[in-house]
C-alpha atoms as a PDB file:
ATOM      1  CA  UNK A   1      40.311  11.423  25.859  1.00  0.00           C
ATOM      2  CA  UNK A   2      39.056   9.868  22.062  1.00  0.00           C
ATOM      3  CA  UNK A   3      38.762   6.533  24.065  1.00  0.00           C
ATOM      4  CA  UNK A   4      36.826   7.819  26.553  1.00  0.00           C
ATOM      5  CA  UNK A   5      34.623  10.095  23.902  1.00  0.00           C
ATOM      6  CA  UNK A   6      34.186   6.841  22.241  1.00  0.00           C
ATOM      7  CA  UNK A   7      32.902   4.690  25.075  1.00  0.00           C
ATOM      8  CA  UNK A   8      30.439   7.092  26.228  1.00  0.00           C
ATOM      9  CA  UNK A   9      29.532   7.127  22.634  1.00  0.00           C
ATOM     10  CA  UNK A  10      28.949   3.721  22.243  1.00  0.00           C
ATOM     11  CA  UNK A  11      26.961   3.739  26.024  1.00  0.00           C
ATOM     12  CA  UNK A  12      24.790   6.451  25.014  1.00  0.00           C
ATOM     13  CA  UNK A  13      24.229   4.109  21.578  1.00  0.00           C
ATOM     14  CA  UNK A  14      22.964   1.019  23.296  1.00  0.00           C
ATOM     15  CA  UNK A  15      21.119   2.841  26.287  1.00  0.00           C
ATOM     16  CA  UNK A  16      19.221   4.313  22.985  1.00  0.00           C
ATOM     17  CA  UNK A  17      18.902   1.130  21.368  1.00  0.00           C
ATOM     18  CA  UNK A  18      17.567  -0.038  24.594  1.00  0.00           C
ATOM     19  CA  UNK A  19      15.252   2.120  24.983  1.00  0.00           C
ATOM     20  CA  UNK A  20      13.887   1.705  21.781  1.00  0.00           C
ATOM     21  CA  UNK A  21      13.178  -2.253  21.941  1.00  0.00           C
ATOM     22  CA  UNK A  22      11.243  -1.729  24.952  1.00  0.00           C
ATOM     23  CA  UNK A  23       9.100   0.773  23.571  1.00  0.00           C
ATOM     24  CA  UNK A  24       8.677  -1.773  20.418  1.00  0.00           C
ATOM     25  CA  UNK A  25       8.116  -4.493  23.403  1.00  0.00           C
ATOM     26  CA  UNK A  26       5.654  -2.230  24.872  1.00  0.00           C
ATOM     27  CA  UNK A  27       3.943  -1.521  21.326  1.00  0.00           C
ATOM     28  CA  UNK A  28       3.763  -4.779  20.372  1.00  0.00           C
ATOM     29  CA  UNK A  29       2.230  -6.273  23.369  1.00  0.00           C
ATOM     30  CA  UNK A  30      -0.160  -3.451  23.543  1.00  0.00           C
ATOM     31  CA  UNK A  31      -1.446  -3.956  19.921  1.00  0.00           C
ATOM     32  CA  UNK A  32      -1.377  -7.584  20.185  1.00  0.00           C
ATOM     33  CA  UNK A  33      -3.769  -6.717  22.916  1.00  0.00           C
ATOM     34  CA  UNK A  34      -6.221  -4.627  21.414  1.00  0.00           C
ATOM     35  CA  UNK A  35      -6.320  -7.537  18.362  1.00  0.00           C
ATOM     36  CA  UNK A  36      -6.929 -10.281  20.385  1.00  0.00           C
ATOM     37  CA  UNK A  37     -10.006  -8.680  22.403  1.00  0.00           C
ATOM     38  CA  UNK A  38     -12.444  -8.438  19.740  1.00  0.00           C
ATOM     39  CA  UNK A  39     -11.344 -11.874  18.440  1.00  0.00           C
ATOM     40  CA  UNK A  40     -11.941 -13.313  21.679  1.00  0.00           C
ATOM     41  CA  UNK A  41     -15.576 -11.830  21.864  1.00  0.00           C
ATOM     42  CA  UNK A  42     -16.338 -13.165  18.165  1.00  0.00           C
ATOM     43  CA  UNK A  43     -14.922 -16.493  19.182  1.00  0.00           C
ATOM     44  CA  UNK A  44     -16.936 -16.717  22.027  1.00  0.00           C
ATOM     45  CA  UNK A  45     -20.390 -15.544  20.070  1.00  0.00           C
ATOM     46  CA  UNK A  46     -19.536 -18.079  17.334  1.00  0.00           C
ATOM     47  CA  UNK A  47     -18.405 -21.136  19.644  1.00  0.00           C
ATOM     48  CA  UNK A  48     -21.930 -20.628  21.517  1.00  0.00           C
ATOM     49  CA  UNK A  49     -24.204 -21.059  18.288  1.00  0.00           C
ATOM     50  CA  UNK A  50     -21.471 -24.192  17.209  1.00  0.00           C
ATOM     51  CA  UNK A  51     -22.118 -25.452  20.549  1.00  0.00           C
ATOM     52  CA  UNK A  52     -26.208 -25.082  20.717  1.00  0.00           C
ATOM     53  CA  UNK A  53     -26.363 -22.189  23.358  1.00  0.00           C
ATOM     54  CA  UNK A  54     -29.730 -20.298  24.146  1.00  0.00           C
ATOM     55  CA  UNK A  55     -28.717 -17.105  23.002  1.00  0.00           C
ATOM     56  CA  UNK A  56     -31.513 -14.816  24.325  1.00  0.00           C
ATOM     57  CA  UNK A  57     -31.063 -11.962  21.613  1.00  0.00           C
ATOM     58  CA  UNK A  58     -29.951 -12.910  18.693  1.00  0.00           C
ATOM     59  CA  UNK A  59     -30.059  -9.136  17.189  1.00  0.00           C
ATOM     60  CA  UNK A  60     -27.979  -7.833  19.498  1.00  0.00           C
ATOM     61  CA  UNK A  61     -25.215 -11.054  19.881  1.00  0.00           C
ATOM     62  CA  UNK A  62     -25.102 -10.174  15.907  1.00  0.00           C
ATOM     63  CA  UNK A  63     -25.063  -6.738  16.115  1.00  0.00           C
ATOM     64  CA  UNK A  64     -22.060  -7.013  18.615  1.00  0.00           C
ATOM     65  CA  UNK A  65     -19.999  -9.294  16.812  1.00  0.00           C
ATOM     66  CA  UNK A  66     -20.255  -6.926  14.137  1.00  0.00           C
ATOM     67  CA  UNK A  67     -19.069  -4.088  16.030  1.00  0.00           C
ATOM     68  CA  UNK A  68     -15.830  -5.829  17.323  1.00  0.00           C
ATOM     69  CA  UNK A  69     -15.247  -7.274  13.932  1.00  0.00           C
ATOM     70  CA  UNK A  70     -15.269  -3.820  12.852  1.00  0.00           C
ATOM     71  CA  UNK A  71     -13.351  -2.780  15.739  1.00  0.00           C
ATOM     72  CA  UNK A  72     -10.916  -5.199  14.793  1.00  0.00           C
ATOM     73  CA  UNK A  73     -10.788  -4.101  11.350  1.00  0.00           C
ATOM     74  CA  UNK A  74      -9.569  -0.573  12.043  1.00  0.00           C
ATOM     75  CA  UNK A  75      -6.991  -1.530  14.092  1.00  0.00           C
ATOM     76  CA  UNK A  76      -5.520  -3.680  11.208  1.00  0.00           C
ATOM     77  CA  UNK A  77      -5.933  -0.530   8.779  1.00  0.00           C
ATOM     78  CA  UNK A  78      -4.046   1.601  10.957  1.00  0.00           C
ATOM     79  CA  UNK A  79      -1.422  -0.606  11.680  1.00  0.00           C
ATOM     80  CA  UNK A  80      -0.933  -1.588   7.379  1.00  0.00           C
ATOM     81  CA  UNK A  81      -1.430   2.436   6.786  1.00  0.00           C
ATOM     82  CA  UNK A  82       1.321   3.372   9.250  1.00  0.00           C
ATOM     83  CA  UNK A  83       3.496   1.074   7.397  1.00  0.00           C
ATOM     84  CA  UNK A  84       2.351   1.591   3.558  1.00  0.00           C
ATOM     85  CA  UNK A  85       2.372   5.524   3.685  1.00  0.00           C
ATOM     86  CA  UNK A  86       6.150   5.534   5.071  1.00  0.00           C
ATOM     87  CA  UNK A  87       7.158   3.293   2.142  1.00  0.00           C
ATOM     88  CA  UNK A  88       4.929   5.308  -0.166  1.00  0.00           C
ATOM     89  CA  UNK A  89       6.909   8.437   1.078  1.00  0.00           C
ATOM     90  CA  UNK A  90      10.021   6.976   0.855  1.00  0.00           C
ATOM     91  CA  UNK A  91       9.676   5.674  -2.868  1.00  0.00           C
ATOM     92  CA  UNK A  92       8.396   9.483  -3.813  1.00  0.00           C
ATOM     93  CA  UNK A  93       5.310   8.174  -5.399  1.00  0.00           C
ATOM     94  CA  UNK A  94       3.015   9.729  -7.891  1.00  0.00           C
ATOM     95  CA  UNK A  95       1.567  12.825  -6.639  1.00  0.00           C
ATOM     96  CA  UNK A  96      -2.387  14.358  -6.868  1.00  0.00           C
ATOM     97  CA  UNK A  97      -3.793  17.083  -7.451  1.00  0.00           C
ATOM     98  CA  UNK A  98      -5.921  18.157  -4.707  1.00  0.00           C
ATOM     99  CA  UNK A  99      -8.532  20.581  -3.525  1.00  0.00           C
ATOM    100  CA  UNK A 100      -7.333  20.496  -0.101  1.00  0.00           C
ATOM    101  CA  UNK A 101     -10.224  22.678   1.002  1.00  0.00           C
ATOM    102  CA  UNK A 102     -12.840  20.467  -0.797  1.00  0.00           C
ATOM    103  CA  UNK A 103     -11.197  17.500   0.689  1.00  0.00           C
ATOM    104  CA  UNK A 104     -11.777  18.876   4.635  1.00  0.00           C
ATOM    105  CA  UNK A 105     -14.998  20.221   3.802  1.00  0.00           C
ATOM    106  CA  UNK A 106     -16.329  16.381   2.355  1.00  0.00           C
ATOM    107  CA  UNK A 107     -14.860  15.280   5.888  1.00  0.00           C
ATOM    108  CA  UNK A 108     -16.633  17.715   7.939  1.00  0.00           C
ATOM    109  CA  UNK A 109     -20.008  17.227   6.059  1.00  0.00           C
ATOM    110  CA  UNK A 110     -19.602  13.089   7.003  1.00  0.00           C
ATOM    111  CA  UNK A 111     -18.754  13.883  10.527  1.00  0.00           C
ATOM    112  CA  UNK A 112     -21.534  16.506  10.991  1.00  0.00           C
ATOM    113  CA  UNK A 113     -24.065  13.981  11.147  1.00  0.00           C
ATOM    114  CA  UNK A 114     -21.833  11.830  13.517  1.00  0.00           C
ATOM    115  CA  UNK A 115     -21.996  14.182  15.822  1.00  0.00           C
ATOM    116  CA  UNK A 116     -25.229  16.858  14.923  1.00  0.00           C
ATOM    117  CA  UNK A 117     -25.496  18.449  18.677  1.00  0.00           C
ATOM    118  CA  UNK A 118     -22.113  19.986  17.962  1.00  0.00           C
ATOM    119  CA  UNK A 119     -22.000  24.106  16.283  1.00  0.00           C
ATOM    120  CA  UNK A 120     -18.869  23.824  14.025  1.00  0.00           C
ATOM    121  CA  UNK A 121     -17.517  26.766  12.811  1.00  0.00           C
ATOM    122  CA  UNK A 122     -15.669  26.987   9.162  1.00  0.00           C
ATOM    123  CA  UNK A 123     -13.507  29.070   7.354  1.00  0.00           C
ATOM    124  CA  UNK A 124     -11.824  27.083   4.576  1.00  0.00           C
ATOM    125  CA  UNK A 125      -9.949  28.642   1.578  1.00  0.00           C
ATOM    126  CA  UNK A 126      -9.855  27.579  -2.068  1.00  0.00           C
ATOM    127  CA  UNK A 127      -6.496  25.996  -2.076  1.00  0.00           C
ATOM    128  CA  UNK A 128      -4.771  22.950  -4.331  1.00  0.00           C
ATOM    129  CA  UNK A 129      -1.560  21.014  -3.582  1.00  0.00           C
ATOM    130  CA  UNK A 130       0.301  18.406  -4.420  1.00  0.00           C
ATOM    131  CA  UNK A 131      -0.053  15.302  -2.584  1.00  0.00           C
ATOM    132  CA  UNK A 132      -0.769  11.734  -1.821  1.00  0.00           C
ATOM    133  CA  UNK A 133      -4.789  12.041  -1.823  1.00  0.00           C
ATOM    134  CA  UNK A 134      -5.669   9.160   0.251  1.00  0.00           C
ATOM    135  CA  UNK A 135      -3.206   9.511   2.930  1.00  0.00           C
ATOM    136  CA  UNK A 136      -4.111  13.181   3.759  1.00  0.00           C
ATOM    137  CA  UNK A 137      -7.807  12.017   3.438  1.00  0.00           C
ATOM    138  CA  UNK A 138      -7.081   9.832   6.469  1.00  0.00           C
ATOM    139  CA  UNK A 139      -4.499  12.250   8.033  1.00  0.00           C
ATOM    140  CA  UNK A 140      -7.809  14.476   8.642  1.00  0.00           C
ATOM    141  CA  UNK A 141     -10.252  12.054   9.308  1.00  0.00           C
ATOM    142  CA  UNK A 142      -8.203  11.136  12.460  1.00  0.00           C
ATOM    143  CA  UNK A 143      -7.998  14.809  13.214  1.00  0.00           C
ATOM    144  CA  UNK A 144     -11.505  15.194  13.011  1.00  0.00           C
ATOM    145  CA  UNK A 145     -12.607  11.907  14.804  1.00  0.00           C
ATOM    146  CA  UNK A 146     -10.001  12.629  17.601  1.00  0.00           C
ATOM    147  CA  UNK A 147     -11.922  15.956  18.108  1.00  0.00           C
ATOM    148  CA  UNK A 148     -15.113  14.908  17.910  1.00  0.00           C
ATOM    149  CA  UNK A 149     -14.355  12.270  20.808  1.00  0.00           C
ATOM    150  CA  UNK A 150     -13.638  14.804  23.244  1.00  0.00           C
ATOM    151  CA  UNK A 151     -15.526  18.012  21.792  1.00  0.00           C
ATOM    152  CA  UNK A 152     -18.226  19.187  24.294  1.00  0.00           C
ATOM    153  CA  UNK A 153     -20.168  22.000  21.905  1.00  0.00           C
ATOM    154  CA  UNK A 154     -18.185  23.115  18.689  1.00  0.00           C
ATOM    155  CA  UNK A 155     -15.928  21.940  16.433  1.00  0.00           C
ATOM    156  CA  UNK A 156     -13.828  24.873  14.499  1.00  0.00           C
ATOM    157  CA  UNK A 157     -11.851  24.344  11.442  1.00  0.00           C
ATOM    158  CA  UNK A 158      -9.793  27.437   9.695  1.00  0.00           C
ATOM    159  CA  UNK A 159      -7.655  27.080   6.748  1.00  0.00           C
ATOM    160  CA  UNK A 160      -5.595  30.112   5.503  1.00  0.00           C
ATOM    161  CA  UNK A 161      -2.631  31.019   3.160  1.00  0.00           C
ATOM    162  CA  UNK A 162       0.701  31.912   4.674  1.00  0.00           C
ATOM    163  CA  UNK A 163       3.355  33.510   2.922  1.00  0.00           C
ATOM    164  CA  UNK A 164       3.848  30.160   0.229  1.00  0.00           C
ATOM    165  CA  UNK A 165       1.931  27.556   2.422  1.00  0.00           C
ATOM    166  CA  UNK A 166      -0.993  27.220   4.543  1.00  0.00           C
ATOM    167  CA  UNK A 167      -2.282  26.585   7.960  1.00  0.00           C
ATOM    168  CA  UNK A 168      -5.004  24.807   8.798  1.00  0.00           C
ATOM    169  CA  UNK A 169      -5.948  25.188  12.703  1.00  0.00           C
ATOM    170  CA  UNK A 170      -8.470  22.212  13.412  1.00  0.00           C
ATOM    171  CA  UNK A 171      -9.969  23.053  17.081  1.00  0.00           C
ATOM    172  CA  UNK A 172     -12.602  21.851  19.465  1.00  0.00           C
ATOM    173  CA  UNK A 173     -13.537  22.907  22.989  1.00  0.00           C
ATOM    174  CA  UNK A 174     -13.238  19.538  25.028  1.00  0.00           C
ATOM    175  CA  UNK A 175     -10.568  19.228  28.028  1.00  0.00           C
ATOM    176  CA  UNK A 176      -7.385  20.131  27.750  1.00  0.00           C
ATOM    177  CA  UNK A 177      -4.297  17.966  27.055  1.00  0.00           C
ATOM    178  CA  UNK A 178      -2.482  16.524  30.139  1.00  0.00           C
ATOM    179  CA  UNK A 179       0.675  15.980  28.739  1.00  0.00           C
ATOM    180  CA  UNK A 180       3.103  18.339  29.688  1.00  0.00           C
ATOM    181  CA  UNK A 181       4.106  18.765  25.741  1.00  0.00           C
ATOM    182  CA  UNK A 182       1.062  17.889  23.893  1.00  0.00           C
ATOM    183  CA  UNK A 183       3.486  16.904  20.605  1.00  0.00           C
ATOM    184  CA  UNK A 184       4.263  13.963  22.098  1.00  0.00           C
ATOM    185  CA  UNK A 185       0.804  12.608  21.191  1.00  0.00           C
ATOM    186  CA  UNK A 186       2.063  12.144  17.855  1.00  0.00           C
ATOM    187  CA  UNK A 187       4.398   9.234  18.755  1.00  0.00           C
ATOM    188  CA  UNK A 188       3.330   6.165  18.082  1.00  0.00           C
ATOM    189  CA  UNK A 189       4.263   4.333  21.099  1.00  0.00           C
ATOM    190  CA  UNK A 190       2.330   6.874  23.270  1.00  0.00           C
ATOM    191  CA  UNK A 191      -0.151   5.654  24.949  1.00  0.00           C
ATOM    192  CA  UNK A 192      -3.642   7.375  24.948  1.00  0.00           C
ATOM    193  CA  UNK A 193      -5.855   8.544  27.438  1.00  0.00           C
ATOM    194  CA  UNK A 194      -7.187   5.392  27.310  1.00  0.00           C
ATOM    195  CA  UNK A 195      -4.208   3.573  28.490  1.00  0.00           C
ATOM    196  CA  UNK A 196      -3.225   1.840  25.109  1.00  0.00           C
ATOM    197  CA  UNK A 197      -1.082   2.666  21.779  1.00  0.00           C
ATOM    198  CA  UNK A 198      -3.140   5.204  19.503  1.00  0.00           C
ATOM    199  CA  UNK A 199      -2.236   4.841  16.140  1.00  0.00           C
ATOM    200  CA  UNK A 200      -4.370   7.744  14.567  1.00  0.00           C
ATOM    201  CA  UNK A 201      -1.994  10.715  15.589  1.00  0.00           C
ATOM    202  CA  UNK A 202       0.651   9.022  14.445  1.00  0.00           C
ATOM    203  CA  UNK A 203      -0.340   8.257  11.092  1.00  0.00           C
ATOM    204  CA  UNK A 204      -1.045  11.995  11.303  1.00  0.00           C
ATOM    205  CA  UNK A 205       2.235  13.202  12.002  1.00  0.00           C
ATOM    206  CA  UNK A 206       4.009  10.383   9.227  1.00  0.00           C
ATOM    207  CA  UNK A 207       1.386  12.232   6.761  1.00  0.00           C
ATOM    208  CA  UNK A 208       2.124  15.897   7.523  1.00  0.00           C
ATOM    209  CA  UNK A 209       5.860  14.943   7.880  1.00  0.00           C
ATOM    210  CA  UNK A 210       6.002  13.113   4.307  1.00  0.00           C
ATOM    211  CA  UNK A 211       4.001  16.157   2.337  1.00  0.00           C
ATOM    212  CA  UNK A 212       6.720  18.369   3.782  1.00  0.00           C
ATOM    213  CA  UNK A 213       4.819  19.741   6.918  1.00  0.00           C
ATOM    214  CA  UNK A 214       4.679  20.026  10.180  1.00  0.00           C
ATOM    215  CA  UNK A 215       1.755  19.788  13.131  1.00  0.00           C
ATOM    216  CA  UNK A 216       1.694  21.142  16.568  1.00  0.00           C
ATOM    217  CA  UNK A 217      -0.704  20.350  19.508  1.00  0.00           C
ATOM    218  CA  UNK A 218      -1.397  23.248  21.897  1.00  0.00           C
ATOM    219  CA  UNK A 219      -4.241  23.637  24.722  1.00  0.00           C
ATOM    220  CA  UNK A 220      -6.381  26.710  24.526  1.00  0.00           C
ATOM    221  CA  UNK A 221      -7.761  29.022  27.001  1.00  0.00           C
ATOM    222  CA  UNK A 222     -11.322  26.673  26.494  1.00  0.00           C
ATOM    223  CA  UNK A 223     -10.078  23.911  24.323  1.00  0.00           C
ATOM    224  CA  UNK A 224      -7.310  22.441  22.145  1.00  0.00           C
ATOM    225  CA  UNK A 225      -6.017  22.961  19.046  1.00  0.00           C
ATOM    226  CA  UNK A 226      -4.061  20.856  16.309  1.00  0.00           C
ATOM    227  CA  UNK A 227      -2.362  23.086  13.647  1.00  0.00           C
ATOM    228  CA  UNK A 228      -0.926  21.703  10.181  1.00  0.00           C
ATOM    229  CA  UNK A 229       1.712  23.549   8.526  1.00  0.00           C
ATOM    230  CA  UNK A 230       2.019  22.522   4.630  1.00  0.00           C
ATOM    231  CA  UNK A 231       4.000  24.237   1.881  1.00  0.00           C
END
């Protein structure tokens, strides 16, 4: 009976392992991917001026190699961020002091006038923690931008004190999620509804995770929510 508790074992082990290197495979191929299209445009802008060709408008060929090169450069960020905050977790770095509710508010003031046709509704409470200040920064910026993709009217962000931590319940009233559990979103080699490897959720979730908290993602009766957990 051990032998046979021991080879299923070791099957269940390598189906695991498996499954894991495909969905590196997968990950991989899919962010090598997303890198190589905006070099390819910029390549193919900058080989037509080497080569002499009539570019009609030069404002906009300029204006769009900027945008992919900028493209191109957030993908790279993401990618060193999802590595350099696990490490900086893992080492137990030097910790901030942080106005978390100054922090979300500075956030929501920049994305307001991303997005001005949108009524956001705010309820933040004065509350500090401890924490890595730049990684939560970007933790909600990606909640933010993810909402403001896919909001249709309003935006709502609530932050309030719960027995020693806090909740903060970041909201919007776009379509629903599709997946069957919406937490599953926060995996990095999920694809998003755009068919390829989000890496903003997931930097989201190693953020939460390393201050000691936890996130959720839940559809609404008009809407979806994300709700942090910290303390």
């Amino acid at each position: 009976i051990e032998i046979q508790e021991l080879s299923d074992s070791l099957r269940n082990m390598r189906e695991i392992l498996q499954s894991t290197q495909e969905r590196e495979r997968q990950f991989l191929q899919s962010t090598s991917h997303n890198l190589k299209t905006p070099v390819m445009v910029i390549k193919g802008y900058a080989q037509s001026i080497i080569d002499g060709v009539q570019i009609s408008d030069k404002e906009a060929a300029a204006q769009t190699i900027q945008n992919e090169a900028a493209t191109l450069q957030r993908r790279i960020d993401q990618l060193l961020k999802l590595n350099t905050y696990g490490h900086a977790f893992e080492a137990d770095v030097k910790k901030d002091t942080i106005r978390l509710d100054r922090l979300i508010n500075s956030l929501i003031h920049k994305m307001k006038a991303v997005r001005p046709d949108l009524t956001w509704q705010v309820a933040l409470e004065e509350i500090e923690i401890e924490g890595n200040s730049d990684a939560l920064l970007t933790a909600f910026e990606n909640l933010l931008e993810n909402g403001l993709r896919f909001a249709t009217t309003t935006m709502s962000v609530h932050m309030h004190r719960e027995g020693y931590g806090m909740i903060i319940d970041l909201s919007n009233d776009g379509p629903g999620f599709t997946e069957p559990q919406p937490d599953s979103l926060f995996e990095r080699y999920k694809k998003d509804r755009a068919g390829g490897y989000g890496l903003g959720l997931a930097i989201v979730k190693q953020v939460i995770e390393g201050h000691g908290g936890s996130i959720h993602a839940e559809n609404l009766e008009q809407g979806v929510r994300f709700r942090v957990r910290l303390g």
